[in-house]
PDB file of N, CA and C in Angstrom:
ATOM      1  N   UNK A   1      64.668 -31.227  58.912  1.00  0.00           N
ATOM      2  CA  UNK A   1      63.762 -31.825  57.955  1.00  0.00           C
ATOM      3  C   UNK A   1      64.299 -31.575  56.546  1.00  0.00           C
ATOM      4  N   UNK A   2      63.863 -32.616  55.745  1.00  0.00           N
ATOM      5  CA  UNK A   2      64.992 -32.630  54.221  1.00  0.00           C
ATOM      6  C   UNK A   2      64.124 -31.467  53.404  1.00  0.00           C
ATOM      7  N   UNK A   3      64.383 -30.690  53.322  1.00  0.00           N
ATOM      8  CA  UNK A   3      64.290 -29.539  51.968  1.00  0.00           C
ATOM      9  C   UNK A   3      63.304 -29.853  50.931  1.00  0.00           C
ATOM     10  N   UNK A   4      63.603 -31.535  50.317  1.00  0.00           N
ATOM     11  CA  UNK A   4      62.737 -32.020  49.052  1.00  0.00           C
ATOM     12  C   UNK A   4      61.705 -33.070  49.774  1.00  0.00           C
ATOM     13  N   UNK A   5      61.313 -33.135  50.650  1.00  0.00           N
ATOM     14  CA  UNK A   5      60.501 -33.974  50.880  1.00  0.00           C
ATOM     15  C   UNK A   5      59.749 -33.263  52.017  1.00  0.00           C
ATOM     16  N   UNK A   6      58.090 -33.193  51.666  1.00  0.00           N
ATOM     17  CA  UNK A   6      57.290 -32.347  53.029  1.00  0.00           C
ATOM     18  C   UNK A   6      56.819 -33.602  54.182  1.00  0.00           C
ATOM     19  N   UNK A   7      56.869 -34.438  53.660  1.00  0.00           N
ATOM     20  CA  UNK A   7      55.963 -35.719  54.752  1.00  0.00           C
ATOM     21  C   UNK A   7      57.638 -36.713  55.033  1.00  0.00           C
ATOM     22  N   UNK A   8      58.237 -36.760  56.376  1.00  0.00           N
ATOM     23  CA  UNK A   8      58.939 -37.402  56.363  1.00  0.00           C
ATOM     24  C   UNK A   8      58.567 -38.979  55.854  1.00  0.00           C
ATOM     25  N   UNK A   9      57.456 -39.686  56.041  1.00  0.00           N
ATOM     26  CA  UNK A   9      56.968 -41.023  56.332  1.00  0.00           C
ATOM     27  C   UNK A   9      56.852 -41.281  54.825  1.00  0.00           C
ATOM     28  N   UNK A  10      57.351 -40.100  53.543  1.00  0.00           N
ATOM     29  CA  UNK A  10      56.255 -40.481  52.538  1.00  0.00           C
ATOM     30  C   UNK A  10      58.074 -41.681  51.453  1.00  0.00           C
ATOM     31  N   UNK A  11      58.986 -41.177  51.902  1.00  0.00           N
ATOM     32  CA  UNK A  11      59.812 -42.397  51.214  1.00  0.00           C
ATOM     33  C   UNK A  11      59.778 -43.387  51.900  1.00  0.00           C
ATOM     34  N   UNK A  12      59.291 -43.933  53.779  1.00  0.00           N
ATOM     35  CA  UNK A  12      58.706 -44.855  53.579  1.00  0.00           C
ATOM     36  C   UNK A  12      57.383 -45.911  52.979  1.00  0.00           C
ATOM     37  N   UNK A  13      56.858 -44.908  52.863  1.00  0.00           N
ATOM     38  CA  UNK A  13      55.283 -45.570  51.978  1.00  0.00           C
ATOM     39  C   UNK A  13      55.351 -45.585  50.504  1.00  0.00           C
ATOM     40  N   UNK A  14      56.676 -44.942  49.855  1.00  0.00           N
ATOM     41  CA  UNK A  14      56.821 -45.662  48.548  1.00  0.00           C
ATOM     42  C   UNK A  14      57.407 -46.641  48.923  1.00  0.00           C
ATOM     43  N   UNK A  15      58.526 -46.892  49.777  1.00  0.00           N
ATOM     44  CA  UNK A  15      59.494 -48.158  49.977  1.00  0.00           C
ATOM     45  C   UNK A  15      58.433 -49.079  49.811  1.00  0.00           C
ATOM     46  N   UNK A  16      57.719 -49.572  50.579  1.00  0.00           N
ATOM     47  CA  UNK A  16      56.721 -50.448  51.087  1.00  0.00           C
ATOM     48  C   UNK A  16      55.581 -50.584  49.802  1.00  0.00           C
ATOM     49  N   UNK A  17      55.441 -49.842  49.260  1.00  0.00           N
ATOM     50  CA  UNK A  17      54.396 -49.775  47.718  1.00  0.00           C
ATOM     51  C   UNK A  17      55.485 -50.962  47.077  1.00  0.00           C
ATOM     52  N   UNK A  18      56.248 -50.006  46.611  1.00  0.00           N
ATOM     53  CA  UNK A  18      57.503 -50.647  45.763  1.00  0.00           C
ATOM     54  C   UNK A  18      57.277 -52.101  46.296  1.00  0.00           C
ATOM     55  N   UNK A  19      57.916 -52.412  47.379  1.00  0.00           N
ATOM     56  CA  UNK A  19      57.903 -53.569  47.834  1.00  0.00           C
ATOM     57  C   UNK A  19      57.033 -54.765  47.770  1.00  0.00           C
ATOM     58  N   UNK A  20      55.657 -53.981  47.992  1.00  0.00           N
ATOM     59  CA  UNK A  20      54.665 -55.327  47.927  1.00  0.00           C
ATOM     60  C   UNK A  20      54.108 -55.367  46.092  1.00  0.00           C
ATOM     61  N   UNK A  21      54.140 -54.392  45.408  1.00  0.00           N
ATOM     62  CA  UNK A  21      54.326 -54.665  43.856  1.00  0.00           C
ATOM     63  C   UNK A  21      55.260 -55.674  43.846  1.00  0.00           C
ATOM     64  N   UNK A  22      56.511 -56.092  44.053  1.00  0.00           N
ATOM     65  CA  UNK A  22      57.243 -56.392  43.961  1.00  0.00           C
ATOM     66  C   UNK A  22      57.315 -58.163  44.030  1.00  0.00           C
ATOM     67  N   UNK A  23      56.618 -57.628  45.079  1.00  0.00           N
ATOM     68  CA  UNK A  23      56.557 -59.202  45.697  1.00  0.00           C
ATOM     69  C   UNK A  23      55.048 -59.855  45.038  1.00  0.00           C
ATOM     70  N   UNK A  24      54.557 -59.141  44.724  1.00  0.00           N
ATOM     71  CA  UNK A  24      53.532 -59.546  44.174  1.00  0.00           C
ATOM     72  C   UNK A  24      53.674 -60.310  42.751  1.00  0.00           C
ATOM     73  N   UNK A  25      54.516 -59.481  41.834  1.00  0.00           N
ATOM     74  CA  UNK A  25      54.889 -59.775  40.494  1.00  0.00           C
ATOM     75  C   UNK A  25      56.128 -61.353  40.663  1.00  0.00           C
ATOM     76  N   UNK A  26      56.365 -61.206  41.801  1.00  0.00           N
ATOM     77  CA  UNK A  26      57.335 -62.228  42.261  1.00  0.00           C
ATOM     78  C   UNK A  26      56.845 -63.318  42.655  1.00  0.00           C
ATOM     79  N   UNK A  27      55.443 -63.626  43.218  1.00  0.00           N
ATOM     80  CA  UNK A  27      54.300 -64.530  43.281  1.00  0.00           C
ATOM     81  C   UNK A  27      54.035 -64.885  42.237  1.00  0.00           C
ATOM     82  N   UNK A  28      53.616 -64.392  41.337  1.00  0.00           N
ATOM     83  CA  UNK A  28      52.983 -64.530  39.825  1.00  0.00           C
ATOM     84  C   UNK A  28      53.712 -64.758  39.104  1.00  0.00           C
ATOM     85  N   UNK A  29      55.354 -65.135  38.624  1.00  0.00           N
ATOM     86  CA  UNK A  29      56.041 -64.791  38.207  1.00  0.00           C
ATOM     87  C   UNK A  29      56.838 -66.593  38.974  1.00  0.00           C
ATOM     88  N   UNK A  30      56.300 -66.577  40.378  1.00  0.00           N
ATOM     89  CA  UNK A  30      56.854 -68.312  40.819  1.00  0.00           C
ATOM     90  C   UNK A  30      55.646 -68.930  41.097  1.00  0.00           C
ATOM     91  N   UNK A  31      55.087 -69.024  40.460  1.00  0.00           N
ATOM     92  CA  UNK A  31      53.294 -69.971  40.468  1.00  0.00           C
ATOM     93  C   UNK A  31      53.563 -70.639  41.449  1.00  0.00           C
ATOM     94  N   UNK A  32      53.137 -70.156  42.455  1.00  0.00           N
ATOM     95  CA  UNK A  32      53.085 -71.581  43.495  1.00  0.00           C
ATOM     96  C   UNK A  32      51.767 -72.555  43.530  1.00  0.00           C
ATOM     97  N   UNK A  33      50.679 -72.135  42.711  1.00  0.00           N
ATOM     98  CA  UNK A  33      50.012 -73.037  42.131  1.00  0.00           C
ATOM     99  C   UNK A  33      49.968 -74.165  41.550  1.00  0.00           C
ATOM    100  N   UNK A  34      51.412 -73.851  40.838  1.00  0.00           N
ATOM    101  CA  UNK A  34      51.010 -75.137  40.115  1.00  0.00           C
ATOM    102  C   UNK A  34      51.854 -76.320  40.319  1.00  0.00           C
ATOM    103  N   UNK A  35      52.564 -76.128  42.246  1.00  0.00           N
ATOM    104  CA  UNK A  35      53.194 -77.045  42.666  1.00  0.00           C
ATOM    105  C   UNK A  35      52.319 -77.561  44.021  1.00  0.00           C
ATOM    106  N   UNK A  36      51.199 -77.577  43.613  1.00  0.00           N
ATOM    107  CA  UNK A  36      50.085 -77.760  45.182  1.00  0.00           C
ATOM    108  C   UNK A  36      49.136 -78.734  44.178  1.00  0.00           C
ATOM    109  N   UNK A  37      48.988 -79.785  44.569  1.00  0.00           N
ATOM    110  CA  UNK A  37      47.519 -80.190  43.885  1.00  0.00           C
ATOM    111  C   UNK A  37      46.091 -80.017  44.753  1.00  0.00           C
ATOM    112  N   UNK A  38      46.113 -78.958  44.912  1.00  0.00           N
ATOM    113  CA  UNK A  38      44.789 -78.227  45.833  1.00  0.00           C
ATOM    114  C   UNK A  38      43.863 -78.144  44.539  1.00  0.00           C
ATOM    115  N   UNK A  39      42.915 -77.548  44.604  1.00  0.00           N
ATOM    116  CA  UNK A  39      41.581 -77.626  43.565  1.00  0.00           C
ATOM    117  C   UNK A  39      41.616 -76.053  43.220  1.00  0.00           C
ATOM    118  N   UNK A  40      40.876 -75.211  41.934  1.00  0.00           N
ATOM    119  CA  UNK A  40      40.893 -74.786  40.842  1.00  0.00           C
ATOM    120  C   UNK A  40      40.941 -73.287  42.033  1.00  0.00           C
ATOM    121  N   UNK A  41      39.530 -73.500  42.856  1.00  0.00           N
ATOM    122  CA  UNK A  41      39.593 -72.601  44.007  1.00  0.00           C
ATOM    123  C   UNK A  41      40.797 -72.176  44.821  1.00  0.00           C
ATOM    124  N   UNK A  42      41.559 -72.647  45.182  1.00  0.00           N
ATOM    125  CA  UNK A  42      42.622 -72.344  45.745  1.00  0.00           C
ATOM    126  C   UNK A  42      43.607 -71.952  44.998  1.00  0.00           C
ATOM    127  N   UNK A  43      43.449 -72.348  43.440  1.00  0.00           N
ATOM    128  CA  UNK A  43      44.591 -71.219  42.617  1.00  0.00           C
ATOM    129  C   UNK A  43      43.873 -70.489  42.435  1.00  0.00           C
ATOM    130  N   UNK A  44      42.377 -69.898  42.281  1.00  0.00           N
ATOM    131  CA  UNK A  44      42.054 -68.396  41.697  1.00  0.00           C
ATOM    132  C   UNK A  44      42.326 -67.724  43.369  1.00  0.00           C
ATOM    133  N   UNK A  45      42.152 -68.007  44.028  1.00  0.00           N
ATOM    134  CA  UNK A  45      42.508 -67.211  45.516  1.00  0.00           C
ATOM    135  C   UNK A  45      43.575 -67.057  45.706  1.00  0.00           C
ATOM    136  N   UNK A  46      44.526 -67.808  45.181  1.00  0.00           N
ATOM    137  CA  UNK A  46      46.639 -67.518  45.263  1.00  0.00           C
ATOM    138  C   UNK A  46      46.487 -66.182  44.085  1.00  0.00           C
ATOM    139  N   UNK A  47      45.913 -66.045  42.885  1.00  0.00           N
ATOM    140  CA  UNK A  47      46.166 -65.250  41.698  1.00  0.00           C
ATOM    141  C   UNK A  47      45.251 -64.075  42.163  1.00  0.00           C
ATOM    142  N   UNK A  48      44.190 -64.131  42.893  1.00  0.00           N
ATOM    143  CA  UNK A  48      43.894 -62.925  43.341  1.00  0.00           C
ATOM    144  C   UNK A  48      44.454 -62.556  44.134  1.00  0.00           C
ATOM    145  N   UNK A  49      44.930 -63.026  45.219  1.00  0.00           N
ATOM    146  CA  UNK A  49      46.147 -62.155  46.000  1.00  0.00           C
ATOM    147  C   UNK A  49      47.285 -62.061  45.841  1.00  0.00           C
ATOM    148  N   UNK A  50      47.499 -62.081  44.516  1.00  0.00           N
ATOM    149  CA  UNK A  50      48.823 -61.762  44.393  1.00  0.00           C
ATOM    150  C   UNK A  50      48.770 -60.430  43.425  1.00  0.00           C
ATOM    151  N   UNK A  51      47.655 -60.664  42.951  1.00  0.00           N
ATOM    152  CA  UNK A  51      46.999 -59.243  41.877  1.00  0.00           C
ATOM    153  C   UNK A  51      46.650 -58.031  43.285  1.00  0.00           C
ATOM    154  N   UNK A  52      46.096 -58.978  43.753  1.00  0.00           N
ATOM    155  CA  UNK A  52      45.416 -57.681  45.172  1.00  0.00           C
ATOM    156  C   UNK A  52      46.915 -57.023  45.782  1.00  0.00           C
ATOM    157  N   UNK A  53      48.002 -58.260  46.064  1.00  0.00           N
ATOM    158  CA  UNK A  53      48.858 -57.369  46.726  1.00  0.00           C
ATOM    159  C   UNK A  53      50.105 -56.349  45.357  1.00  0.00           C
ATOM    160  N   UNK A  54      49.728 -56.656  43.867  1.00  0.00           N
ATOM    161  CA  UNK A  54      50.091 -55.530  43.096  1.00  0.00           C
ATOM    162  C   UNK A  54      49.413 -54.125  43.243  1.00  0.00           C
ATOM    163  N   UNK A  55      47.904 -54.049  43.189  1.00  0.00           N
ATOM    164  CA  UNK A  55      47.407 -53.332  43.095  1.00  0.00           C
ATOM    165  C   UNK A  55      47.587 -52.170  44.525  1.00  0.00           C
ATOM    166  N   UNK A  56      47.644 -52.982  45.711  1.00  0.00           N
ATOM    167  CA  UNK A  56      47.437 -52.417  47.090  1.00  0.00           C
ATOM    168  C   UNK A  56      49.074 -51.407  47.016  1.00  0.00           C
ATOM    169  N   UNK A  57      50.064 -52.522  46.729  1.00  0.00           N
ATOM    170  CA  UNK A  57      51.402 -52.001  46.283  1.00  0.00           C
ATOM    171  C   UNK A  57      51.104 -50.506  45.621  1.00  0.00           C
ATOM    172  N   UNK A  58      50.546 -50.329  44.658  1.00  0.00           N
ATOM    173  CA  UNK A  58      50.548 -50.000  43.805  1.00  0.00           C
ATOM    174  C   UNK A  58      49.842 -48.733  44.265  1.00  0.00           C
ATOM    175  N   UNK A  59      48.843 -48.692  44.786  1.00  0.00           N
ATOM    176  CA  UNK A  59      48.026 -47.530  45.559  1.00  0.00           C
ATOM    177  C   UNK A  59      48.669 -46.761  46.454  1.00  0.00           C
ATOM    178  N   UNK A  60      49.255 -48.065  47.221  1.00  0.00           N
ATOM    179  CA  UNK A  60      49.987 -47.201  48.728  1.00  0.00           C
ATOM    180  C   UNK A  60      51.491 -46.242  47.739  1.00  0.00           C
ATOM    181  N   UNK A  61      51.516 -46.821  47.116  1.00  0.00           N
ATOM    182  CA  UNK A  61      52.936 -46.174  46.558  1.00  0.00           C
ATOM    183  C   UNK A  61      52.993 -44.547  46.176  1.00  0.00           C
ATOM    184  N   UNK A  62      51.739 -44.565  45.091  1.00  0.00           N
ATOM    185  CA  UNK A  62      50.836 -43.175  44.438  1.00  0.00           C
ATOM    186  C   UNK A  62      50.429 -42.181  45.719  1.00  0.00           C
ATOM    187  N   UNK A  63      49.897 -42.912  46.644  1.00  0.00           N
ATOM    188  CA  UNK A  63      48.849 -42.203  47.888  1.00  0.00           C
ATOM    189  C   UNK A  63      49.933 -41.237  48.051  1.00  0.00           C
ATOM    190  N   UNK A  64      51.269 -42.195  48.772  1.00  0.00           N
ATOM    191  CA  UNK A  64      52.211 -41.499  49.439  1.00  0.00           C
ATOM    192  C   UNK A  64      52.697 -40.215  48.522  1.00  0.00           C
ATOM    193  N   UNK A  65      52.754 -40.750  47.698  1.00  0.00           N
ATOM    194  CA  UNK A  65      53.866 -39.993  46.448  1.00  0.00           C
ATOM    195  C   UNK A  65      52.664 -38.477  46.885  1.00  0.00           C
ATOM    196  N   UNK A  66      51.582 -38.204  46.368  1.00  0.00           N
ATOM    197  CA  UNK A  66      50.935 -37.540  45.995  1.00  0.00           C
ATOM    198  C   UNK A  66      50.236 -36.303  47.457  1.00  0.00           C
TER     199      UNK A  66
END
């Protein structure tokens, strides 16, 4: 077992934080909104999950760390 790390699983659960931040800012960042002519509803539900999967990113990342 590595010396600097007590939870083996915990550099995977930053990987995976990291990751879905990532991809999240990478959603938001390629609007796929505003290549759909779907209605107003279906872009606030693309922009909340793409905020939801920063934030979730963003939690799981800290949880692990901590």
């Amino acid at each position: 077992m590595n010396r600097f790390v007590s939870d083996p699983l915990e550099p995977l659960g930053i990987a995976m934080g990291v990751l879905l931040v990532l991809i999240g800012i990478a959603t938001l960042i390629g609007t796929p909104w505003a290549d759909k002519s779907g209605s107003a509803l279906v872009m606030l539900g693309q922009i909340l999950g793409a905020l939801s999967a920063v934030g979730i990113g963003a939690a799981l990342a800290w949880v692990s760390r901590t």
